[in-house]
C-alpha atoms as a PDB file:
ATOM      1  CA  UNK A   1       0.000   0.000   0.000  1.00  0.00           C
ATOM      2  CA  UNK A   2       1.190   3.579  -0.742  1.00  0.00           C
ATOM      3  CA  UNK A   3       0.261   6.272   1.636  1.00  0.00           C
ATOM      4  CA  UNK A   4       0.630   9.693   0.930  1.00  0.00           C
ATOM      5  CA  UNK A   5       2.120  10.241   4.099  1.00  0.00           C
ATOM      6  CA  UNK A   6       5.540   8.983   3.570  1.00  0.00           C
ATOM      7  CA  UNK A   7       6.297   8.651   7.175  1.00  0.00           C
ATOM      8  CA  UNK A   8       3.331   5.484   7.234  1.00  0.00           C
ATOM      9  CA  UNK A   9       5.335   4.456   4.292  1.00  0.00           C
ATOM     10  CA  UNK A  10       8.065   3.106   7.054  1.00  0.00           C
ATOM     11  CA  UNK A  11       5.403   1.857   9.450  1.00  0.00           C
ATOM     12  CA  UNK A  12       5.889  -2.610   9.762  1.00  0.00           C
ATOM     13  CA  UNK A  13       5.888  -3.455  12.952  1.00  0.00           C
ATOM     14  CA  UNK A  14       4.023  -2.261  16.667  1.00  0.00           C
ATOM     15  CA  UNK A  15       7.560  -0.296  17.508  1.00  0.00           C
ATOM     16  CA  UNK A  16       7.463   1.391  14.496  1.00  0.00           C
ATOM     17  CA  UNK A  17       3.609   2.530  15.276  1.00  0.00           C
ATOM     18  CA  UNK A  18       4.486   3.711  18.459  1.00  0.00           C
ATOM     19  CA  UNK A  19       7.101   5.954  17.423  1.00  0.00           C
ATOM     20  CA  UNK A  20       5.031   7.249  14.704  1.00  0.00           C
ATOM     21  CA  UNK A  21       2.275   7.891  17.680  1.00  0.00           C
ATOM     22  CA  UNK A  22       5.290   9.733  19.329  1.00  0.00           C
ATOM     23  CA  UNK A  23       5.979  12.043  16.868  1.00  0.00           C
ATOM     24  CA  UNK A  24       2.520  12.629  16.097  1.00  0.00           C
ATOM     25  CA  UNK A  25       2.198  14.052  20.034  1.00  0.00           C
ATOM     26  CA  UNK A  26       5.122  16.227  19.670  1.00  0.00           C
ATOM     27  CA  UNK A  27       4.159  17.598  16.550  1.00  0.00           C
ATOM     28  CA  UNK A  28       0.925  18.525  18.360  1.00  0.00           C
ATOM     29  CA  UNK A  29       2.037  19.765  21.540  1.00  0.00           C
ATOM     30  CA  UNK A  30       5.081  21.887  19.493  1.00  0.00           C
ATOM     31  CA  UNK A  31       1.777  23.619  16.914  1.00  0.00           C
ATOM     32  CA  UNK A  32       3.367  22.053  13.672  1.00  0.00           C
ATOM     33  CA  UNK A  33       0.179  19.870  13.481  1.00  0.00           C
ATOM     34  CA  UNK A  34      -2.936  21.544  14.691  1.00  0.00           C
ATOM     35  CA  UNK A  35      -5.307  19.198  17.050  1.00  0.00           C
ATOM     36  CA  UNK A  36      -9.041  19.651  15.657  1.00  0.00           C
ATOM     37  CA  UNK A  37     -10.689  17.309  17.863  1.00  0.00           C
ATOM     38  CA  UNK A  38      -8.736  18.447  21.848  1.00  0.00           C
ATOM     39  CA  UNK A  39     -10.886  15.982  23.910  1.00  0.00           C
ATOM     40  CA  UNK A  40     -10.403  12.487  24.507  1.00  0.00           C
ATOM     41  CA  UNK A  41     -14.361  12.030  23.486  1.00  0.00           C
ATOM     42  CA  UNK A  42     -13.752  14.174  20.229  1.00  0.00           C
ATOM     43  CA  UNK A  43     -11.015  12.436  19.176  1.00  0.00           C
ATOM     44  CA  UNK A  44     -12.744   9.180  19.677  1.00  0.00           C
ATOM     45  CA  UNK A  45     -15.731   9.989  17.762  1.00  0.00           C
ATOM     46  CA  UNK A  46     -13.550  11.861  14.738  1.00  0.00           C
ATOM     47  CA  UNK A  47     -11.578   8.187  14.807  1.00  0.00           C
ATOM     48  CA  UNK A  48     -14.682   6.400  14.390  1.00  0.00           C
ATOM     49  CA  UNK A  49     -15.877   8.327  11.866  1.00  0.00           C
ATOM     50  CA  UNK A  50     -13.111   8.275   9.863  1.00  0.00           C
ATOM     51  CA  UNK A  51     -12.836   4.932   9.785  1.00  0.00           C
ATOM     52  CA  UNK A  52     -16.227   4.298   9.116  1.00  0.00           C
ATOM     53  CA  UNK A  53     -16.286   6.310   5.820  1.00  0.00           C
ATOM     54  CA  UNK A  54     -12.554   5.241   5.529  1.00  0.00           C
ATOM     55  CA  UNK A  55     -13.944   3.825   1.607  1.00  0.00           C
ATOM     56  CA  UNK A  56     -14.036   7.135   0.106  1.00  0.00           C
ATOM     57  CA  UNK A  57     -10.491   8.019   1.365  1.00  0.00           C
ATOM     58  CA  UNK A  58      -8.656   4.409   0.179  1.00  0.00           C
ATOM     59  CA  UNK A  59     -10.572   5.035  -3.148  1.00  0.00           C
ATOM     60  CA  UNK A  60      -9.828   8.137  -3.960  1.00  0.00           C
ATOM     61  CA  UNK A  61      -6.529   9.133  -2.300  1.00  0.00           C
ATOM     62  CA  UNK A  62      -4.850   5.461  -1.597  1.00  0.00           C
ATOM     63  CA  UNK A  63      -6.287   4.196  -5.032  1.00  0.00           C
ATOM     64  CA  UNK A  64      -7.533   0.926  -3.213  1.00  0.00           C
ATOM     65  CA  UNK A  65     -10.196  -1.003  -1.637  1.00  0.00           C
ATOM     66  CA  UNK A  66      -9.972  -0.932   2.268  1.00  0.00           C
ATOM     67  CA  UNK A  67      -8.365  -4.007   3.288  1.00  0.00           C
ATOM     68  CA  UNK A  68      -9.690  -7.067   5.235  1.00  0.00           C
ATOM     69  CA  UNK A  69      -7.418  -6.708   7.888  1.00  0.00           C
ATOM     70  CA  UNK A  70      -5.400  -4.335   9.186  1.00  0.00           C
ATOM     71  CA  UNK A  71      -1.998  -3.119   9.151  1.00  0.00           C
ATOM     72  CA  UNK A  72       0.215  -1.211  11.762  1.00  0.00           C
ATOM     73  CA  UNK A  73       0.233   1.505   9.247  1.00  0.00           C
ATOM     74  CA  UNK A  74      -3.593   1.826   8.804  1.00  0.00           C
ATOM     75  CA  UNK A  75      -4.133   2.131  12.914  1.00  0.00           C
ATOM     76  CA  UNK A  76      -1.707   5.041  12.541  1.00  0.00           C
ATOM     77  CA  UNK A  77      -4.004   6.788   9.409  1.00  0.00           C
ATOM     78  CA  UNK A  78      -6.733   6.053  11.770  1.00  0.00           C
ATOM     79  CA  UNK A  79      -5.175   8.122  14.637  1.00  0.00           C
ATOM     80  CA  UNK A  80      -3.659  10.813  12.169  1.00  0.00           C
ATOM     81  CA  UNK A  81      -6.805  11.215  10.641  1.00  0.00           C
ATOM     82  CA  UNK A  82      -8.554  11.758  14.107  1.00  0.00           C
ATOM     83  CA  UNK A  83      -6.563  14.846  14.861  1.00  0.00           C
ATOM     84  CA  UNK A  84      -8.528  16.651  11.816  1.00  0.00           C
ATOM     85  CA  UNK A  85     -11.338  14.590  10.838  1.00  0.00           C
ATOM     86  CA  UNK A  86     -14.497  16.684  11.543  1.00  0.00           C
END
C-alpha cells in the first residue's frame, strides 16, 4: 500500500507505530500539526468516523479497496486522521 504520508510508508511493525504515535504528540504539543478534535471524546468519535467512511479516502486518495485486515500503518491513518477529521 502507498500512503501519501511517507512517514506510514516506514510503518511494519508495533515499535514502528508507536514511534510514529510519538511524533505525532510532539508535533501537536510543538503547533506544527494543529489538534481539531482536543478531547479524549472528540477524538474518539472523529476516529470512528473516519474509519467508518474510511472507503471514500482508500478510493480516492490510496487508489484501493480498504483491506480485510489491518496493518500497523492503517491504525496510525486512523489516529492521524482523528486529529482533523471533523
Amino acid at each position: 500500500m502507498n500512503w501519501p504520508d511517507a512517514e506510514m510508508n516506514e510503518i511494519r511493525s508495533r515499535e514502528d507505530l508507536a514511534a510514529y504515535l510519538q511524533n505525532l504528540a510532539n508535533a501537536i504539543s510543538d503547533g506544527r500539526v494543529v489538534l481539531e478534535n482536543p478531547s479524549s471524546t472528540e477524538f474518539i468519535e472523529a476516529s470512528a468516523r473516519w474509519t467508518k467512511a474510511m472507503d471514500g479516502f482508500f478510493g480516492n486518495v490510496v487508489g484501493e479497496s480498504v483491506p480485510d485486515s489491518p496493518s500497523w500503518a492503517m491504525i496510525a491513518a486512523m489516529f492521524r486522521a482523528a486529529v482533523t477529521y471533523e
